[in-house]
PDB file of N, CA and C in Angstrom:
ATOM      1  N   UNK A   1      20.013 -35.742   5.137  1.00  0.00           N
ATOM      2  CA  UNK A   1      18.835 -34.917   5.278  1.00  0.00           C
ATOM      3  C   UNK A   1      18.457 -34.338   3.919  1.00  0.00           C
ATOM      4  N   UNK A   2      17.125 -33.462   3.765  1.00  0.00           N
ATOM      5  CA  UNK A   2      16.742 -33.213   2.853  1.00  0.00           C
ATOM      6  C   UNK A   2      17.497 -31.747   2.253  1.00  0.00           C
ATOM      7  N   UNK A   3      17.781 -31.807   0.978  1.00  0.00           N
ATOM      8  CA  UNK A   3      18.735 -30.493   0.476  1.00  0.00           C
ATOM      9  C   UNK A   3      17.777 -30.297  -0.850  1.00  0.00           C
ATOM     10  N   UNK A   4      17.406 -28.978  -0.894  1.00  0.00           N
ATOM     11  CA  UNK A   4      16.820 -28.321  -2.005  1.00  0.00           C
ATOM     12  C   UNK A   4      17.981 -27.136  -2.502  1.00  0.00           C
ATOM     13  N   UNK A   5      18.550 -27.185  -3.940  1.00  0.00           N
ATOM     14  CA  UNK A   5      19.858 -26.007  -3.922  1.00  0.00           C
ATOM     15  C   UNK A   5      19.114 -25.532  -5.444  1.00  0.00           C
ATOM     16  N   UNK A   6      18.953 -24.253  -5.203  1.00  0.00           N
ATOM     17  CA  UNK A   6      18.012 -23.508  -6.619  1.00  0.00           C
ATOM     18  C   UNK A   6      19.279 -23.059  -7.344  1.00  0.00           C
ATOM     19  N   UNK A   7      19.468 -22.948  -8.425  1.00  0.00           N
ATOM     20  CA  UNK A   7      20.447 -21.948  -9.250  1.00  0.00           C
ATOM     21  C   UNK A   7      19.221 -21.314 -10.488  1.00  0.00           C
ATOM     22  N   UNK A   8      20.184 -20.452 -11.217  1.00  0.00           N
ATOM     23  CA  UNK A   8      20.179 -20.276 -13.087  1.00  0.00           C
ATOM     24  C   UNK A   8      19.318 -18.237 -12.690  1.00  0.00           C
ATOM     25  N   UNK A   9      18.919 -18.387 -11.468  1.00  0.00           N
ATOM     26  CA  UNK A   9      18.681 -16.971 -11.227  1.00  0.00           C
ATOM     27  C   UNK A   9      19.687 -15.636 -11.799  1.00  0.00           C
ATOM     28  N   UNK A  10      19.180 -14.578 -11.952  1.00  0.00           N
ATOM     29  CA  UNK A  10      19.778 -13.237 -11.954  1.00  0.00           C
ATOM     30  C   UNK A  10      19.157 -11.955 -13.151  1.00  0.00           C
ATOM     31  N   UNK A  11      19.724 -11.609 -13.223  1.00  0.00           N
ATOM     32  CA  UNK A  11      18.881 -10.171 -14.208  1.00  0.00           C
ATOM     33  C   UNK A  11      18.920 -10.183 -15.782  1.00  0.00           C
ATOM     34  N   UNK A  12      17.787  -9.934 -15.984  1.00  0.00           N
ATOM     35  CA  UNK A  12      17.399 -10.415 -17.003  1.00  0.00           C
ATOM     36  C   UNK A  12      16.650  -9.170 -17.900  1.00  0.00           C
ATOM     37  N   UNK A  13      16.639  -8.482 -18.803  1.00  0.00           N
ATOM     38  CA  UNK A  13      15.421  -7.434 -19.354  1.00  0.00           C
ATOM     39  C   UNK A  13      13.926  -8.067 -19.585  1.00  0.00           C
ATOM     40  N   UNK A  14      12.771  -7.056 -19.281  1.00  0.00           N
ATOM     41  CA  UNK A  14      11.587  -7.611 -19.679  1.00  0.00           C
ATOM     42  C   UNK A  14      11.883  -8.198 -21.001  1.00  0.00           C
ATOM     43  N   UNK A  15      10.932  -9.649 -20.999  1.00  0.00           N
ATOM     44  CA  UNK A  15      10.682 -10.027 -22.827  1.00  0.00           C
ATOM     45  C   UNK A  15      11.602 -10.789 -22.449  1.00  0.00           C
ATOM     46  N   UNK A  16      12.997 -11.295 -21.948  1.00  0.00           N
ATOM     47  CA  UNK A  16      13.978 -11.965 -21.479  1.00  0.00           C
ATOM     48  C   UNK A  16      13.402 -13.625 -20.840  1.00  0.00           C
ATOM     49  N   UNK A  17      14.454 -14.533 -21.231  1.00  0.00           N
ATOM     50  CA  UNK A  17      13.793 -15.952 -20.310  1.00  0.00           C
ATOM     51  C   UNK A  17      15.240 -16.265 -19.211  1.00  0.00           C
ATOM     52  N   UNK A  18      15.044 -17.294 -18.329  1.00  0.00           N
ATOM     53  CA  UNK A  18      15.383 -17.918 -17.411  1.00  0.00           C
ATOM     54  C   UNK A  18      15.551 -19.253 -17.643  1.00  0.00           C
ATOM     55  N   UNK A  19      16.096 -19.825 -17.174  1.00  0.00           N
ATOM     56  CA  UNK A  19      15.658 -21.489 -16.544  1.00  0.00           C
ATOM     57  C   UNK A  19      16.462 -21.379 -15.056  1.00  0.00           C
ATOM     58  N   UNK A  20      15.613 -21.962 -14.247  1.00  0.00           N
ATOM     59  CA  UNK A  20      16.084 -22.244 -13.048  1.00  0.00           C
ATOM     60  C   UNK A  20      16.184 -23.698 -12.754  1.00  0.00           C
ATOM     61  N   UNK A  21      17.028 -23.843 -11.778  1.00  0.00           N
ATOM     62  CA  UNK A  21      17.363 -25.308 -11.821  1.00  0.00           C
ATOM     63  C   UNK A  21      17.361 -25.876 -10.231  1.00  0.00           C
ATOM     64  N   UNK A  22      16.534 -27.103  -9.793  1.00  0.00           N
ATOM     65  CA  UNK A  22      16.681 -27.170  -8.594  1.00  0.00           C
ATOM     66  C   UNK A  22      17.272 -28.746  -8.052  1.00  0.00           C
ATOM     67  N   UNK A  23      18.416 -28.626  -7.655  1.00  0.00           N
ATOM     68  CA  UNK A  23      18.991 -30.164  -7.085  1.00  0.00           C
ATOM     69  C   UNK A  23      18.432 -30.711  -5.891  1.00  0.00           C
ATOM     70  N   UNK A  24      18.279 -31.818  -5.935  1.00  0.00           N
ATOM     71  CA  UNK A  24      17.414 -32.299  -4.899  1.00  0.00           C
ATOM     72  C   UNK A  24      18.312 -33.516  -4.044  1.00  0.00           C
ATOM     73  N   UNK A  25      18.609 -33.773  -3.163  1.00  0.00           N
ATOM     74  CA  UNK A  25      18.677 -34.582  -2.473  1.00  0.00           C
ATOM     75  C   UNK A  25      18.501 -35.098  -1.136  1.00  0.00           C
ATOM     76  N   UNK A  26      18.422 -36.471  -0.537  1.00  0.00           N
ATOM     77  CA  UNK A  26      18.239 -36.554   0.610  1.00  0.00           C
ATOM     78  C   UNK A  26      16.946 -37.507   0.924  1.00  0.00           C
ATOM     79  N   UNK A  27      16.309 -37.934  -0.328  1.00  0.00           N
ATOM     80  CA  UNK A  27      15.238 -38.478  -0.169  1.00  0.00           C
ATOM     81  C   UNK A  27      14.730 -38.840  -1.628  1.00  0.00           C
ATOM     82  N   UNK A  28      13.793 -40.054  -1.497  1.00  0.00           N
ATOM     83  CA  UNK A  28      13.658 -40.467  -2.963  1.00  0.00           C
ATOM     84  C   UNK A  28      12.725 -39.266  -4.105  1.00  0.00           C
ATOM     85  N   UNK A  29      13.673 -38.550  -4.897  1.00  0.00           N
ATOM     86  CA  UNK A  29      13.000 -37.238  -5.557  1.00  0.00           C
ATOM     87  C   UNK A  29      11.449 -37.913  -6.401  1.00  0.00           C
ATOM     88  N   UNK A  30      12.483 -38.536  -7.498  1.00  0.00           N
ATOM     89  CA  UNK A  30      10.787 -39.257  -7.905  1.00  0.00           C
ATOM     90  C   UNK A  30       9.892 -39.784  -7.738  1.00  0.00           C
ATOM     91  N   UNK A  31       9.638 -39.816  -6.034  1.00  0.00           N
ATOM     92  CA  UNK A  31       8.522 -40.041  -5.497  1.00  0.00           C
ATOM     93  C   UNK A  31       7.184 -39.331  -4.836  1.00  0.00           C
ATOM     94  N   UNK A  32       8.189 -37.937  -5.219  1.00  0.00           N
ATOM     95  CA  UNK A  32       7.615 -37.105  -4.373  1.00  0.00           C
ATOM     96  C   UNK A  32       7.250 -35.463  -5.207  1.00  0.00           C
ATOM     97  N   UNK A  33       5.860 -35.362  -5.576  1.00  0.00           N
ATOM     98  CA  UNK A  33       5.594 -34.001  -6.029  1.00  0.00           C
ATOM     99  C   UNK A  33       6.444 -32.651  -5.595  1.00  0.00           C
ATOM    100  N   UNK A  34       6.725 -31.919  -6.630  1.00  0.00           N
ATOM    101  CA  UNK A  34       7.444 -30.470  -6.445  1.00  0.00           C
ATOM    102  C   UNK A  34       6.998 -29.312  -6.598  1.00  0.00           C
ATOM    103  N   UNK A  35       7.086 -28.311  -6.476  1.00  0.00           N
ATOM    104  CA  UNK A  35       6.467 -27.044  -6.779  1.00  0.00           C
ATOM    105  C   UNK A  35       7.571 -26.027  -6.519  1.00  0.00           C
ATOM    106  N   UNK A  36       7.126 -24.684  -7.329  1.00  0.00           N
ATOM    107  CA  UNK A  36       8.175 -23.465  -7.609  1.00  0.00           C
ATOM    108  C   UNK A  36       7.421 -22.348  -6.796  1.00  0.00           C
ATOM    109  N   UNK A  37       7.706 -22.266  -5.590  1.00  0.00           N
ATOM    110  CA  UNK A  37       7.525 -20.508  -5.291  1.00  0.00           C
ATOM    111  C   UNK A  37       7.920 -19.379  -5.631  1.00  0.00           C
ATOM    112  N   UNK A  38       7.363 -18.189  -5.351  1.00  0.00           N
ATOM    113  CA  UNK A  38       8.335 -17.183  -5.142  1.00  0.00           C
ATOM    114  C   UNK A  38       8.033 -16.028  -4.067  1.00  0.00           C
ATOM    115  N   UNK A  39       8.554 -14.696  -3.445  1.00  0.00           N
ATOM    116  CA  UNK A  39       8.537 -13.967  -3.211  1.00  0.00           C
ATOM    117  C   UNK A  39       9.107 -12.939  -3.160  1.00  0.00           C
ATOM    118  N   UNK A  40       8.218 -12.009  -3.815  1.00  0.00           N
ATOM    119  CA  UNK A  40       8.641 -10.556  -3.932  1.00  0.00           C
ATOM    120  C   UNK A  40       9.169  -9.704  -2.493  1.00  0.00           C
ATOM    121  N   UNK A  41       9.949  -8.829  -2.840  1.00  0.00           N
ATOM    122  CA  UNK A  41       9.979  -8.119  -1.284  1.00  0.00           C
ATOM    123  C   UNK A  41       8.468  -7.387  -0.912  1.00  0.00           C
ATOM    124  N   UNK A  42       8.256  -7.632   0.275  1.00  0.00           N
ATOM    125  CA  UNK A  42       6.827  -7.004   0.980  1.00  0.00           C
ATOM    126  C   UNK A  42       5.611  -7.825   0.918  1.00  0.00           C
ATOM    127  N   UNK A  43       5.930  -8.756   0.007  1.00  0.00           N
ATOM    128  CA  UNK A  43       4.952  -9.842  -0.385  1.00  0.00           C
ATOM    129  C   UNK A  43       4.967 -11.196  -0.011  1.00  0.00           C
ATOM    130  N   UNK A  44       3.698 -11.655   0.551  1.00  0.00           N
ATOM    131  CA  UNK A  44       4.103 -13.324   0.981  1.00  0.00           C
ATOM    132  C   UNK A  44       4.155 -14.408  -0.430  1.00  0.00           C
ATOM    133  N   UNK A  45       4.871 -15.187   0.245  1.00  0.00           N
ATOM    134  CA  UNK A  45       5.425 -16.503  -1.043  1.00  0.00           C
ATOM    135  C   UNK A  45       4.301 -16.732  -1.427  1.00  0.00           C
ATOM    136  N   UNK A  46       4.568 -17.186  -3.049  1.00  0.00           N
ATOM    137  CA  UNK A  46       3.227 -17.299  -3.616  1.00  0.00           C
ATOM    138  C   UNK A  46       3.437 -18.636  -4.477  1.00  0.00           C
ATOM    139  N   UNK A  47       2.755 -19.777  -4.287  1.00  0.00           N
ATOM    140  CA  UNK A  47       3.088 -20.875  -5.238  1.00  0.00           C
ATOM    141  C   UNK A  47       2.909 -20.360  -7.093  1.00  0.00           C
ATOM    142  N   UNK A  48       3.947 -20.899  -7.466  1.00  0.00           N
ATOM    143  CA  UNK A  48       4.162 -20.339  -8.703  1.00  0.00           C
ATOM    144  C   UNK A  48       3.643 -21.733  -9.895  1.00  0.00           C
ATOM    145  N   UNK A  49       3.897 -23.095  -9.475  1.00  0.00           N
ATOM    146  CA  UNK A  49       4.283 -24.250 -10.377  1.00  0.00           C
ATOM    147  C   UNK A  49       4.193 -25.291  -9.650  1.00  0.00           C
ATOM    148  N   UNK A  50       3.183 -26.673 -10.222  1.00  0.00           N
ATOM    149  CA  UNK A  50       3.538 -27.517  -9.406  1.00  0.00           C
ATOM    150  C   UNK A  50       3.599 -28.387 -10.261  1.00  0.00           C
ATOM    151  N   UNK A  51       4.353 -30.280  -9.878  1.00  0.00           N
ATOM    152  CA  UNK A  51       4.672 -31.226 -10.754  1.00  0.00           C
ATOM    153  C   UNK A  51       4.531 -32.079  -9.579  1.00  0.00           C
ATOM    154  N   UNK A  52       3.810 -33.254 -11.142  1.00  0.00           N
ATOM    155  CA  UNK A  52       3.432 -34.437  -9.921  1.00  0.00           C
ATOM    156  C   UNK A  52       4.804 -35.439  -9.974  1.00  0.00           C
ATOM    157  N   UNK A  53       4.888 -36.308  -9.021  1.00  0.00           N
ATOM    158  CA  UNK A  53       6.160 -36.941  -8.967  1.00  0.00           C
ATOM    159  C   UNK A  53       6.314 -37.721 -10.137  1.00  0.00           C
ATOM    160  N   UNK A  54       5.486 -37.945 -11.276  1.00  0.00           N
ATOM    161  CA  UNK A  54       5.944 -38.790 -12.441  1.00  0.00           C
ATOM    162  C   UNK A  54       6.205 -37.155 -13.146  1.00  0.00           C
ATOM    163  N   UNK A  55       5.210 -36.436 -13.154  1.00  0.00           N
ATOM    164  CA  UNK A  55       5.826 -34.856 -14.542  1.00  0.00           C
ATOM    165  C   UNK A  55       4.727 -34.950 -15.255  1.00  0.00           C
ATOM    166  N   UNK A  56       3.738 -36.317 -15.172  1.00  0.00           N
ATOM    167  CA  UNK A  56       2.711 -36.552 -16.295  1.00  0.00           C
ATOM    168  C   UNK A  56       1.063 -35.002 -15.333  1.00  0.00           C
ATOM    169  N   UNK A  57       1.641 -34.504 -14.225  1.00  0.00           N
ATOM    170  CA  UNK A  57       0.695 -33.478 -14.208  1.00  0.00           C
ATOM    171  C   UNK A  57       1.493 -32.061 -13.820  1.00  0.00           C
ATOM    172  N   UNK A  58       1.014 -31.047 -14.413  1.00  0.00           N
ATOM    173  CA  UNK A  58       1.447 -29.952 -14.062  1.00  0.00           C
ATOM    174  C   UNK A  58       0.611 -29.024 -13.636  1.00  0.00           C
ATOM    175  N   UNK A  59       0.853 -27.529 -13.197  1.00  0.00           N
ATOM    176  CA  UNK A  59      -0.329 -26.592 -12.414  1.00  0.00           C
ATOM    177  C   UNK A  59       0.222 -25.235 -12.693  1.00  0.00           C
ATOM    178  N   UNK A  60      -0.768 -24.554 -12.528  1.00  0.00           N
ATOM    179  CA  UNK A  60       0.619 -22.533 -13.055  1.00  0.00           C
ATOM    180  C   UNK A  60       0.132 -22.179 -12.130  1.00  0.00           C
ATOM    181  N   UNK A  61       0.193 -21.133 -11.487  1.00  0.00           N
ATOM    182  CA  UNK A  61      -0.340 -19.910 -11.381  1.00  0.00           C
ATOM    183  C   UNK A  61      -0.844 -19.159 -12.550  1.00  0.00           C
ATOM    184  N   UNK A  62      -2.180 -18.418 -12.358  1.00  0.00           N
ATOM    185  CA  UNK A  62      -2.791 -17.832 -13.583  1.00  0.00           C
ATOM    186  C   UNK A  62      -1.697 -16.678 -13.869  1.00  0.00           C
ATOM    187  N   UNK A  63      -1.235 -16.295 -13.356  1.00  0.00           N
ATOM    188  CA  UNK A  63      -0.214 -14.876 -14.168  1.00  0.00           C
ATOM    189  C   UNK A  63       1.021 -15.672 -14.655  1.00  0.00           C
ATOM    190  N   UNK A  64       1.582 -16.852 -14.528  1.00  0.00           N
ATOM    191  CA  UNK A  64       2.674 -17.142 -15.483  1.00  0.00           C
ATOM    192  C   UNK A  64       2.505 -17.812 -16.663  1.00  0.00           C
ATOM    193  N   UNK A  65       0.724 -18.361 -16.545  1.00  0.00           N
ATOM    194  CA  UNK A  65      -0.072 -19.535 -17.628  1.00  0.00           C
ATOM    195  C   UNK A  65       0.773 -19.269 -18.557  1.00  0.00           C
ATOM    196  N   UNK A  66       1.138 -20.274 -19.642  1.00  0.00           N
ATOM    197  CA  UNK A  66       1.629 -19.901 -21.035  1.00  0.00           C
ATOM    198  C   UNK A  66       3.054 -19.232 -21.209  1.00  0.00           C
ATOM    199  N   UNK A  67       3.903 -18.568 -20.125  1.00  0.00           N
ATOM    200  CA  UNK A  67       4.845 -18.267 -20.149  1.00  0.00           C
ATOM    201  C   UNK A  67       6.180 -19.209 -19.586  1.00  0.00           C
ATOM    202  N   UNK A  68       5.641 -19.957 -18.398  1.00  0.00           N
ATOM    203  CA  UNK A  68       6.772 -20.914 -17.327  1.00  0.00           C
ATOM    204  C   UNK A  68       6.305 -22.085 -17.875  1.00  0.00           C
ATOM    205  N   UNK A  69       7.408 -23.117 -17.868  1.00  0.00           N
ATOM    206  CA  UNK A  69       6.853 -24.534 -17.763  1.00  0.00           C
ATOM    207  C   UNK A  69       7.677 -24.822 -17.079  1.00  0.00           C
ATOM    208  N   UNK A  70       7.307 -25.692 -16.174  1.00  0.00           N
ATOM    209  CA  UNK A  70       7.589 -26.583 -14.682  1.00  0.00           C
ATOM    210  C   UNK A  70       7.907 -27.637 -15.363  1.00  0.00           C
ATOM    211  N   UNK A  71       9.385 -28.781 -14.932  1.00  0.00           N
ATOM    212  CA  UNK A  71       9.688 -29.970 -15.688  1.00  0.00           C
ATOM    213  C   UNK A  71      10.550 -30.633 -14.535  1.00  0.00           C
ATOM    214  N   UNK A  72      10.676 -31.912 -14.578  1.00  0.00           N
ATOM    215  CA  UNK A  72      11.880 -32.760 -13.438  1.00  0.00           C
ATOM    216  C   UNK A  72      12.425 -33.695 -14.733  1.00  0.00           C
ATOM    217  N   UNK A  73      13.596 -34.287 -14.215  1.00  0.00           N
ATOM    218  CA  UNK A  73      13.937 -34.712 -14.744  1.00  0.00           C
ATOM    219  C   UNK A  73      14.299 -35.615 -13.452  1.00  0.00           C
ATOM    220  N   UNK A  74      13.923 -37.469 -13.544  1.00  0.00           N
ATOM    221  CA  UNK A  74      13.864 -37.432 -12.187  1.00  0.00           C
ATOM    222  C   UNK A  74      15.278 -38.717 -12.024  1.00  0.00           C
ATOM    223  N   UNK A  75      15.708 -39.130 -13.074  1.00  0.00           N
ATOM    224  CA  UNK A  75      17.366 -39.537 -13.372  1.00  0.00           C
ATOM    225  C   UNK A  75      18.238 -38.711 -12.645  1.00  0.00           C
ATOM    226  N   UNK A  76      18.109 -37.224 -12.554  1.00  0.00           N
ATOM    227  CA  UNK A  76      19.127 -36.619 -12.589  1.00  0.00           C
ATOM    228  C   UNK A  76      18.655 -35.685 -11.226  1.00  0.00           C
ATOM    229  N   UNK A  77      17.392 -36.449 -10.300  1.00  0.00           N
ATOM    230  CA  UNK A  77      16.869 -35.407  -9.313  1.00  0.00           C
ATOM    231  C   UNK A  77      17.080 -34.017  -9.353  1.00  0.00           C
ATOM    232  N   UNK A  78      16.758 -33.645 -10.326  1.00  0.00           N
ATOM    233  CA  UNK A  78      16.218 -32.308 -10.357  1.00  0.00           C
ATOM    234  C   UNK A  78      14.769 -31.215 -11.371  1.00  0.00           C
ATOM    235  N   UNK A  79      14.615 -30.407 -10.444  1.00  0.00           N
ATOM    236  CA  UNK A  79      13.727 -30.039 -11.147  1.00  0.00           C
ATOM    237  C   UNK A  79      13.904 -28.409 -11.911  1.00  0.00           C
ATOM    238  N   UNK A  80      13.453 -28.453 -12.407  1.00  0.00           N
ATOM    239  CA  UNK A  80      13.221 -27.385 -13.673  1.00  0.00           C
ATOM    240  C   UNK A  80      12.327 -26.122 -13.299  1.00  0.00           C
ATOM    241  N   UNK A  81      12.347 -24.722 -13.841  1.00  0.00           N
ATOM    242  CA  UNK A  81      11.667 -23.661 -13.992  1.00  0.00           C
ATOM    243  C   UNK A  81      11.718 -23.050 -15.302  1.00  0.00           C
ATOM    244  N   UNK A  82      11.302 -23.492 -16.648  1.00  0.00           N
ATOM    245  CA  UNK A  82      12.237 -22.510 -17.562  1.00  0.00           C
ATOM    246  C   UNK A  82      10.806 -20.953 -17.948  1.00  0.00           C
ATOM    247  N   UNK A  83      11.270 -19.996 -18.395  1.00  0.00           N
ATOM    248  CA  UNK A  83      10.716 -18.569 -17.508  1.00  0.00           C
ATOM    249  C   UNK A  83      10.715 -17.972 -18.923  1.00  0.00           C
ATOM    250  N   UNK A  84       9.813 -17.860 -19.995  1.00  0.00           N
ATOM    251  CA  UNK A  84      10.141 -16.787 -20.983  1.00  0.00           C
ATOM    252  C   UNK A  84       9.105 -15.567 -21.098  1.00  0.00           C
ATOM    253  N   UNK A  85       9.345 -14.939 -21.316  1.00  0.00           N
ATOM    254  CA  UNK A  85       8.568 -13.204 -21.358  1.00  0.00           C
ATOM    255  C   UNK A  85       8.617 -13.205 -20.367  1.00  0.00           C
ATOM    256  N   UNK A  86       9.848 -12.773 -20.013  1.00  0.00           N
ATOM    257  CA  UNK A  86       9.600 -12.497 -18.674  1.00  0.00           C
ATOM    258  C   UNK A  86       9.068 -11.123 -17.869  1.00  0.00           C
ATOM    259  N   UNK A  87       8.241 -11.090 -16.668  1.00  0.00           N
ATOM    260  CA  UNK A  87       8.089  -9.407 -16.998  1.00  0.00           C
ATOM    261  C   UNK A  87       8.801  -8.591 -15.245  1.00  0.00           C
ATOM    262  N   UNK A  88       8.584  -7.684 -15.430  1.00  0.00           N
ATOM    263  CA  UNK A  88       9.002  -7.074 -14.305  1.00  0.00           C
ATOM    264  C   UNK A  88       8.301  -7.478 -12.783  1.00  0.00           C
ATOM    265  N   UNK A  89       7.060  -7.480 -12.961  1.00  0.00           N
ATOM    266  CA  UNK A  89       6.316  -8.440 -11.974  1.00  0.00           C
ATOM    267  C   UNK A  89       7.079  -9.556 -11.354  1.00  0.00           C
ATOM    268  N   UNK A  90       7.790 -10.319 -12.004  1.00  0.00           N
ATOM    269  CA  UNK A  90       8.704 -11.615 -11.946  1.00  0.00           C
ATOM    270  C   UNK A  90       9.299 -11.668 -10.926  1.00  0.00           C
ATOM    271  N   UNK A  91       9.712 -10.514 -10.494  1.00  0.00           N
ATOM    272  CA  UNK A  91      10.903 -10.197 -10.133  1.00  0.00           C
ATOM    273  C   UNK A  91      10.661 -10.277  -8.413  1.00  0.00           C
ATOM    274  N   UNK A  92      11.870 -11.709  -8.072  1.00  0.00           N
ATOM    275  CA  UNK A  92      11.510 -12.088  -6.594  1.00  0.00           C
ATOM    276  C   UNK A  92      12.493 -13.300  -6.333  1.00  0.00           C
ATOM    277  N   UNK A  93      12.508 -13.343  -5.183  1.00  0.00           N
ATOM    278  CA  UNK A  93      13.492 -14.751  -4.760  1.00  0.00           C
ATOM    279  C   UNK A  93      12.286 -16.419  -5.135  1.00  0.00           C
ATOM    280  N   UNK A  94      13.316 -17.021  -5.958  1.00  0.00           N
ATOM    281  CA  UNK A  94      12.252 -18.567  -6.249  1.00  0.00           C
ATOM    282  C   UNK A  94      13.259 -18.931  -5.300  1.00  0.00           C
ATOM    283  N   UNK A  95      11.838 -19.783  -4.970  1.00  0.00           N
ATOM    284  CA  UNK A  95      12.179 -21.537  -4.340  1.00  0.00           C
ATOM    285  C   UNK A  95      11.845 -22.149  -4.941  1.00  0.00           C
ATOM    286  N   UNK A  96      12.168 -23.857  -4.469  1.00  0.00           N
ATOM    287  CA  UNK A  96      11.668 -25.109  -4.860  1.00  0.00           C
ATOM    288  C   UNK A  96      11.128 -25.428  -3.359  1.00  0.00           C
ATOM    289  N   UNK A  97      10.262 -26.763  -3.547  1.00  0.00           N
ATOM    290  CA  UNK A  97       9.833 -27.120  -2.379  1.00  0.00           C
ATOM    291  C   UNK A  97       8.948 -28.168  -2.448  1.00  0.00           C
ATOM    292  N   UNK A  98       9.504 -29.285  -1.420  1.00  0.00           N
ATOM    293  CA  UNK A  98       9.080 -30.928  -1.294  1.00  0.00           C
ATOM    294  C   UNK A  98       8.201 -30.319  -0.187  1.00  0.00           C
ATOM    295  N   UNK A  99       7.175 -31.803   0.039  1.00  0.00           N
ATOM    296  CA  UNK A  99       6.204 -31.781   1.492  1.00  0.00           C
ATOM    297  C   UNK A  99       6.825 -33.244   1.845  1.00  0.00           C
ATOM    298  N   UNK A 100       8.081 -33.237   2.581  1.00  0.00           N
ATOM    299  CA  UNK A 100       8.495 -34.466   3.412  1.00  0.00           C
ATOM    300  C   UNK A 100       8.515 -33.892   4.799  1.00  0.00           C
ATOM    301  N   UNK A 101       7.090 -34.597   5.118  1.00  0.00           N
ATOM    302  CA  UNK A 101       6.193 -34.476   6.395  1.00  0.00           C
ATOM    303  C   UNK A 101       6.247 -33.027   6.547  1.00  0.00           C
ATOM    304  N   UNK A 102       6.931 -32.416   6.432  1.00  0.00           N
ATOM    305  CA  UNK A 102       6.247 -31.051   6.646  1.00  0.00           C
ATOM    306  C   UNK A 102       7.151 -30.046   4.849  1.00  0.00           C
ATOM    307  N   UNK A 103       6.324 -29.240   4.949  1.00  0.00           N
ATOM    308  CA  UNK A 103       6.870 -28.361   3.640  1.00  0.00           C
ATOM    309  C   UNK A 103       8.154 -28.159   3.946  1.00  0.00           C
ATOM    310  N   UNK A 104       9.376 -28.097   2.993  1.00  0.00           N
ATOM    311  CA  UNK A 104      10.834 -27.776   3.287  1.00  0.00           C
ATOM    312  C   UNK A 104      11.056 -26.856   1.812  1.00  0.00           C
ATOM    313  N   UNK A 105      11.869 -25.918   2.047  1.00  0.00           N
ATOM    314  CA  UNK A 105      12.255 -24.908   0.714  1.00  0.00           C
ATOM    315  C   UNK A 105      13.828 -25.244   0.497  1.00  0.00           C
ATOM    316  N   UNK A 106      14.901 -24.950  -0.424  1.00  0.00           N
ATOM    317  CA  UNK A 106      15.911 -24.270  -0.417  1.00  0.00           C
ATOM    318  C   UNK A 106      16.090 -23.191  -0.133  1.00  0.00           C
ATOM    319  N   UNK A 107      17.100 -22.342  -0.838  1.00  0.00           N
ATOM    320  CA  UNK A 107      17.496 -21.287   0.022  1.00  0.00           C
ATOM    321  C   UNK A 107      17.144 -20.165  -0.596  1.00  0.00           C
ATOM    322  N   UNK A 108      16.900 -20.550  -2.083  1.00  0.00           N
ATOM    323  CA  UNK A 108      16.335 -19.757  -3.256  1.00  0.00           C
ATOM    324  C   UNK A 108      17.351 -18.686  -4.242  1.00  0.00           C
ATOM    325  N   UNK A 109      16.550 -18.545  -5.323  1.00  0.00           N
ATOM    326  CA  UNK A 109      17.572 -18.027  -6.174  1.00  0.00           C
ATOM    327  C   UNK A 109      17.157 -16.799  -6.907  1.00  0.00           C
ATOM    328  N   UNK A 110      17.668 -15.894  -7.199  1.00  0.00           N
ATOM    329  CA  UNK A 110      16.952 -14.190  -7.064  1.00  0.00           C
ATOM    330  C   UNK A 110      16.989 -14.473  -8.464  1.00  0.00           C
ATOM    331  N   UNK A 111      15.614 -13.663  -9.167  1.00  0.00           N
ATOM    332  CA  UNK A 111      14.837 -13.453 -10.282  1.00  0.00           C
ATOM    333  C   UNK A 111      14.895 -11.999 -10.641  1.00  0.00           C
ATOM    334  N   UNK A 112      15.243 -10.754 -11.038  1.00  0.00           N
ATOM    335  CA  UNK A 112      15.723  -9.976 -10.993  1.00  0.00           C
ATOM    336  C   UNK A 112      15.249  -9.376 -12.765  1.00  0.00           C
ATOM    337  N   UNK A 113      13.936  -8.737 -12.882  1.00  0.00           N
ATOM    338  CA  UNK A 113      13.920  -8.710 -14.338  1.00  0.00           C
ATOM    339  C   UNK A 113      13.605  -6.931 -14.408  1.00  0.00           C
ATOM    340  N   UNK A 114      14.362  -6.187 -14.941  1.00  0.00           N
ATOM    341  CA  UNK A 114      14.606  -4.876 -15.400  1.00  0.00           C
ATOM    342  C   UNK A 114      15.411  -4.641 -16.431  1.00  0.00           C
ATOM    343  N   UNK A 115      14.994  -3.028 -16.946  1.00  0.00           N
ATOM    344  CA  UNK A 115      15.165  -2.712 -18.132  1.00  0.00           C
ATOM    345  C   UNK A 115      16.881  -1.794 -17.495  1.00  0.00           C
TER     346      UNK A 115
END
C-alpha cells in the first residue's frame, strides 16, 4: 500500500532553515506529482508546494515564494522541502501528499520556529 513517512522537522529560531524529507512508497513515485502541506493549530491545511512528477515544474504558495524550494529526487523516491528564513508563521505540522485515486498524506512532521 501507499506509505508517505515525512522527517527533518523540529525547532528552529526565526531566520533559521529546514529541509524536510519525504519517503515514498507503495506505488510508482516518479510517476506521480507531489505537493507539501501544512497546518497550523486552528487552521485548515494549506497547500504549501507542488512538483510535477518529472521536477521540471514547480508551484509555492505566495507567502513561502523565494524562501522554500520543493525538489524529488525520484531514484531515491523521495521528496524534498528545503525551508530557509524561516519565520514564525511557519510554524505547523507538514505533510507530503500523492493523489492515488484519492488524495493520501503521511503522518507529518512538526515545523516548530521560535525565538
Amino acid at each position: 500500500q501507499v506509505q508517505l513517512v515525512e522527517s527533518g522537522g523540529g525547532l528552529v529560531q526565526p531566520g533559521g532553515s529546514l529541509r524536510l524529507s519525504c519517503a515514498a512508497s507503495g506505488f510508482s513515485f516518479s510517476a506521480y506529482n507531489m505537493r507539501w502541506y501544512r497546518q497550523a493549530p486552528g487552521k485548515e491545511r494549506e497547500v504549501v508546494a507542488f512538483i510535477s512528477y518529472s521536477g521540471r515544474t514547480t508551484s509555492y504558495y505566495d507567502s513561502v515564494k523565494g524562501r522554500f524550494t520543493i525538489s524529488r529526487d525520484n531514484e531515491k523516491n523521495t521528496l524534498y522541502l528545503q525551508m530557509n528564513n524561516l519565520m514564525t508563521d511557519d510554524t505547523a505540522m507538514y505533510y507530503c501528499s500523492v493523489v492515488y485515486g484519492t488524495e493520501l498524506w503521511g503522518q507529518g512532521t512538526q515545523v516548530t520556529v521560535s525565538s
